[in-house]
N, C-alpha and C. Protein backbone atom coordinates (compact mmCIF):
# COMPACT_ATOMS: atom_id res chain seq x y z
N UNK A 1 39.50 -3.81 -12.10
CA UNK A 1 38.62 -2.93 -11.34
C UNK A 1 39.45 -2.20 -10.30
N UNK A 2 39.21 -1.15 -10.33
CA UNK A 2 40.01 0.20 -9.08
C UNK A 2 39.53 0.19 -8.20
N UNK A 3 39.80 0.43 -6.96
CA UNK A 3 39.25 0.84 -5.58
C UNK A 3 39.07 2.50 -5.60
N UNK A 4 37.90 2.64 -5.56
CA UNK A 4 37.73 4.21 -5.68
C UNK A 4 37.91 4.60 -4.41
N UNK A 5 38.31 6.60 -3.98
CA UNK A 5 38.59 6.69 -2.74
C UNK A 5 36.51 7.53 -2.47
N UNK A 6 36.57 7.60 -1.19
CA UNK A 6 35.38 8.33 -1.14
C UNK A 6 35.03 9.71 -1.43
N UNK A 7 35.96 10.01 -2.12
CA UNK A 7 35.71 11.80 -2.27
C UNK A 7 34.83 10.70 -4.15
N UNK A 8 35.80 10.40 -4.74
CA UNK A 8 35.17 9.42 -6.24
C UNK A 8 33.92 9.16 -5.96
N UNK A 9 33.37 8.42 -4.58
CA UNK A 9 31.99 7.72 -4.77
C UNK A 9 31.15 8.62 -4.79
N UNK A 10 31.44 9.92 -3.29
CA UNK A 10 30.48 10.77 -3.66
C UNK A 10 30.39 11.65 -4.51
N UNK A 11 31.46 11.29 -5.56
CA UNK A 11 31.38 12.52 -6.79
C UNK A 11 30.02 11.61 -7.32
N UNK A 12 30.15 10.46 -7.70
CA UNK A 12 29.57 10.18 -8.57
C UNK A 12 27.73 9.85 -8.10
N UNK A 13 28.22 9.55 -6.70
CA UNK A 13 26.51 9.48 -5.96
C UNK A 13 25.83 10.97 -6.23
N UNK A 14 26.50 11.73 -6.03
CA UNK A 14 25.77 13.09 -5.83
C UNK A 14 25.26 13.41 -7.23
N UNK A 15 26.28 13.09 -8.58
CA UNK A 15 26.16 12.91 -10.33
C UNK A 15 24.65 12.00 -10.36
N UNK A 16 24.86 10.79 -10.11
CA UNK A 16 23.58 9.79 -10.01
C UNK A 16 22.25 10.54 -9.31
N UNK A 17 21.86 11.57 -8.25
CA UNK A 17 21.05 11.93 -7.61
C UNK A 17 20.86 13.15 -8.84
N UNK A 18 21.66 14.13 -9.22
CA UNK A 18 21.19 14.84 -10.12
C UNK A 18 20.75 14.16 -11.01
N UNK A 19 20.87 12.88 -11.48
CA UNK A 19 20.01 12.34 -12.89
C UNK A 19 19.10 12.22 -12.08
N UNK A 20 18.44 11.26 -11.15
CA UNK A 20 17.61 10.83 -10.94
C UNK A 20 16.50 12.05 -10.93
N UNK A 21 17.44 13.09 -10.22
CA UNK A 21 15.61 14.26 -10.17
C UNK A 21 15.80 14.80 -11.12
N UNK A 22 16.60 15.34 -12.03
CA UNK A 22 16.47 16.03 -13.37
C UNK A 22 15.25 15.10 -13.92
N UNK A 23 15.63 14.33 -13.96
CA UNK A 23 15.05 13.42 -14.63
C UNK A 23 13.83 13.23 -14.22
N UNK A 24 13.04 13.04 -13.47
CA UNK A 24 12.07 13.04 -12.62
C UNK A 24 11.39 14.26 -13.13
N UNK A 25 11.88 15.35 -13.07
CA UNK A 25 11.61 16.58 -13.05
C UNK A 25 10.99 17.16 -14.85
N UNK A 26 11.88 16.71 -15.36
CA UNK A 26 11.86 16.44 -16.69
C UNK A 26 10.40 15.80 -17.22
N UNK A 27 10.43 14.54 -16.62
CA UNK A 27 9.09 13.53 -16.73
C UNK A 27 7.94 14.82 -16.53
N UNK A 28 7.67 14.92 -15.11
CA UNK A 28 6.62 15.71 -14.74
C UNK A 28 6.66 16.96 -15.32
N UNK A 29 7.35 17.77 -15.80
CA UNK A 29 7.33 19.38 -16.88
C UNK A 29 6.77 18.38 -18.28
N UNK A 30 6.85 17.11 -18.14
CA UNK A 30 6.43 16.77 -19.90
C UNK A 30 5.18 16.36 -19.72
N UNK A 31 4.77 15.79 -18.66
CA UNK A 31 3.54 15.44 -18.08
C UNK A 31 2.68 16.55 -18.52
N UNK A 32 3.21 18.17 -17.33
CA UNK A 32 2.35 19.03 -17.35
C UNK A 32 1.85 19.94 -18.74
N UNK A 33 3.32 20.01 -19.05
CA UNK A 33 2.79 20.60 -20.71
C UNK A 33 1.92 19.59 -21.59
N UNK A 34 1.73 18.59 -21.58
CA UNK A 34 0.87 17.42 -22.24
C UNK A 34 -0.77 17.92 -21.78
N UNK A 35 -0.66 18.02 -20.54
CA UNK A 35 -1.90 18.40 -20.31
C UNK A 35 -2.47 19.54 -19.74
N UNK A 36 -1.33 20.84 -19.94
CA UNK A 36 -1.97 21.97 -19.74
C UNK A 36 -2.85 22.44 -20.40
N UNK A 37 -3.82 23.43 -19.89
CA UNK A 37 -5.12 24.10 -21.10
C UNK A 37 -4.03 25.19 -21.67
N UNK A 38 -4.98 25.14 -23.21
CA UNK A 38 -4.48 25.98 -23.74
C UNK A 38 -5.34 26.62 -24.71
N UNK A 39 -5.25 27.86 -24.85
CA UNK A 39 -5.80 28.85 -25.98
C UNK A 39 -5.80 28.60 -27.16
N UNK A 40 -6.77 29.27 -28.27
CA UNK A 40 -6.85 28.56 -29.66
C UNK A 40 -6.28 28.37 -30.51
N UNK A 41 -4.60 29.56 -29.91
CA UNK A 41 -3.64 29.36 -30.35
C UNK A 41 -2.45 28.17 -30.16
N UNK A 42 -2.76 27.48 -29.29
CA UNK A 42 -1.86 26.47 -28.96
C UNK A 42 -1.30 26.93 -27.81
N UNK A 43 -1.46 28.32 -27.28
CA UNK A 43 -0.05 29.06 -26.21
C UNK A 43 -0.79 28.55 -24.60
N UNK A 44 0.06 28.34 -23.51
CA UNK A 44 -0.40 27.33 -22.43
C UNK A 44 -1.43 28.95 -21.57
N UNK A 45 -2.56 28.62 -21.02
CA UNK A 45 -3.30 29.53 -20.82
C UNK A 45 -2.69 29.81 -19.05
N UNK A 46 -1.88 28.50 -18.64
CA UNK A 46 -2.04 28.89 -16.74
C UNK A 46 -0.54 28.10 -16.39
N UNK A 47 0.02 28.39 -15.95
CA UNK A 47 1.68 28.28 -15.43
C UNK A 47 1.13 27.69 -14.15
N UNK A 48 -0.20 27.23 -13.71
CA UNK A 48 -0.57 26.46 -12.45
C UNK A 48 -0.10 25.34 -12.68
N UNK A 49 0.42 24.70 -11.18
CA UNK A 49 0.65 23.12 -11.44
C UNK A 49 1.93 22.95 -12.03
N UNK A 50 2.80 24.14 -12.98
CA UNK A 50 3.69 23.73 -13.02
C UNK A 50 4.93 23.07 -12.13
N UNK A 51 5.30 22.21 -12.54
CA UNK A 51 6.93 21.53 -11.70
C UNK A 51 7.96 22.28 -11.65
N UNK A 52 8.46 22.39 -10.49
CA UNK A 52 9.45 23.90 -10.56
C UNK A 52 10.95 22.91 -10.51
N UNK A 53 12.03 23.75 -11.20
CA UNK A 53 13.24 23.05 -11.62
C UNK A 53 13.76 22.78 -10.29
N UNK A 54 14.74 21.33 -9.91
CA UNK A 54 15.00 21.21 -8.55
C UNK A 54 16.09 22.13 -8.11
N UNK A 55 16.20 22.20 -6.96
CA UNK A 55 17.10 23.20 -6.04
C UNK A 55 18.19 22.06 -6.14
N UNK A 56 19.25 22.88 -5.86
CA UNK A 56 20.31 21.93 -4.90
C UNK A 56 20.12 21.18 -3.77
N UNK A 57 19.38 21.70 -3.07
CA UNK A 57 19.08 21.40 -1.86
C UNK A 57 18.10 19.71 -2.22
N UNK A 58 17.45 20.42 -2.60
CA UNK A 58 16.77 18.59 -3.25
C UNK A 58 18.00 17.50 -3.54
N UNK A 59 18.89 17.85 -4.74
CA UNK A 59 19.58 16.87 -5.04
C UNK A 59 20.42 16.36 -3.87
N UNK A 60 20.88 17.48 -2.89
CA UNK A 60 21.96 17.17 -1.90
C UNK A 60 21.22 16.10 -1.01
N UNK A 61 20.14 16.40 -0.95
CA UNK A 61 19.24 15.08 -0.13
C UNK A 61 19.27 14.15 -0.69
N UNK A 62 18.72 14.03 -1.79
CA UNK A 62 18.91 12.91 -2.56
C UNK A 62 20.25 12.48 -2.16
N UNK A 63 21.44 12.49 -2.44
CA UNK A 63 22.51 12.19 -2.56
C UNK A 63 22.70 11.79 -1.28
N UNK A 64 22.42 12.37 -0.14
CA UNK A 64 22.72 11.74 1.28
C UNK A 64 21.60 11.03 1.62
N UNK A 65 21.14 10.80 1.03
CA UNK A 65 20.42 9.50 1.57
C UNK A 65 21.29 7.74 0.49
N UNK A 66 21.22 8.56 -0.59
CA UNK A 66 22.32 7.49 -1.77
C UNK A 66 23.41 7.18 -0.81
N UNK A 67 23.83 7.85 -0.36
CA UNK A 67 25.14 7.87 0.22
C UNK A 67 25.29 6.79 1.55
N UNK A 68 24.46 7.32 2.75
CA UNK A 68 24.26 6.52 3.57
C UNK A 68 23.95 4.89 3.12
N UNK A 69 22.63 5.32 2.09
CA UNK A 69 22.42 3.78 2.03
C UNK A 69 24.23 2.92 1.73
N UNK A 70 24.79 3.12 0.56
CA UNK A 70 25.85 2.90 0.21
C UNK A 70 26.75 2.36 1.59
N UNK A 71 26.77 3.05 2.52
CA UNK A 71 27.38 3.43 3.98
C UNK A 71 27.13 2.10 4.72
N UNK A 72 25.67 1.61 4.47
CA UNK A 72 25.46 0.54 5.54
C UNK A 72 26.33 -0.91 5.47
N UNK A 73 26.12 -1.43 6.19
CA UNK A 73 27.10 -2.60 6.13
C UNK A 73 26.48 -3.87 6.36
């Protein structure tokens, strides 16, 4: 086992925070298309309610909060 330096951990914390909300994000867009209304054609009638793709700004939170926790002692 290696001793990683901290530029490594937060590569990979910040990697881990993008799964977690992709992923998240992912869930709920499969959610909403499951149960959007739709026309007799099958086509989705209302883009309401949709889950909007995350920002950076989301994940970077995510990640500093990963991070800190990691941090405590």
């Amino acid at each position: 086992m290696s001793n990683k330096n901290a530029y490594e951990i937060r590569t990979e914390i910040l990697e881990m925070a993008r799964g977690l909300i992709t992923d998240d994000f992912h869930n709920k867009y499969q959610a909403w298309e499951m149960t959007a209304p739709r026309d007799d054609e099958g086509r989705i009638m209302s883009t309401r309610h949709k889950p909007e793709f995350p920002s950076l700004e989301s994940i970077l939170e995510t990640a500093e909060k990963m991070y800190k926790f990691v941090e405590q002692k």
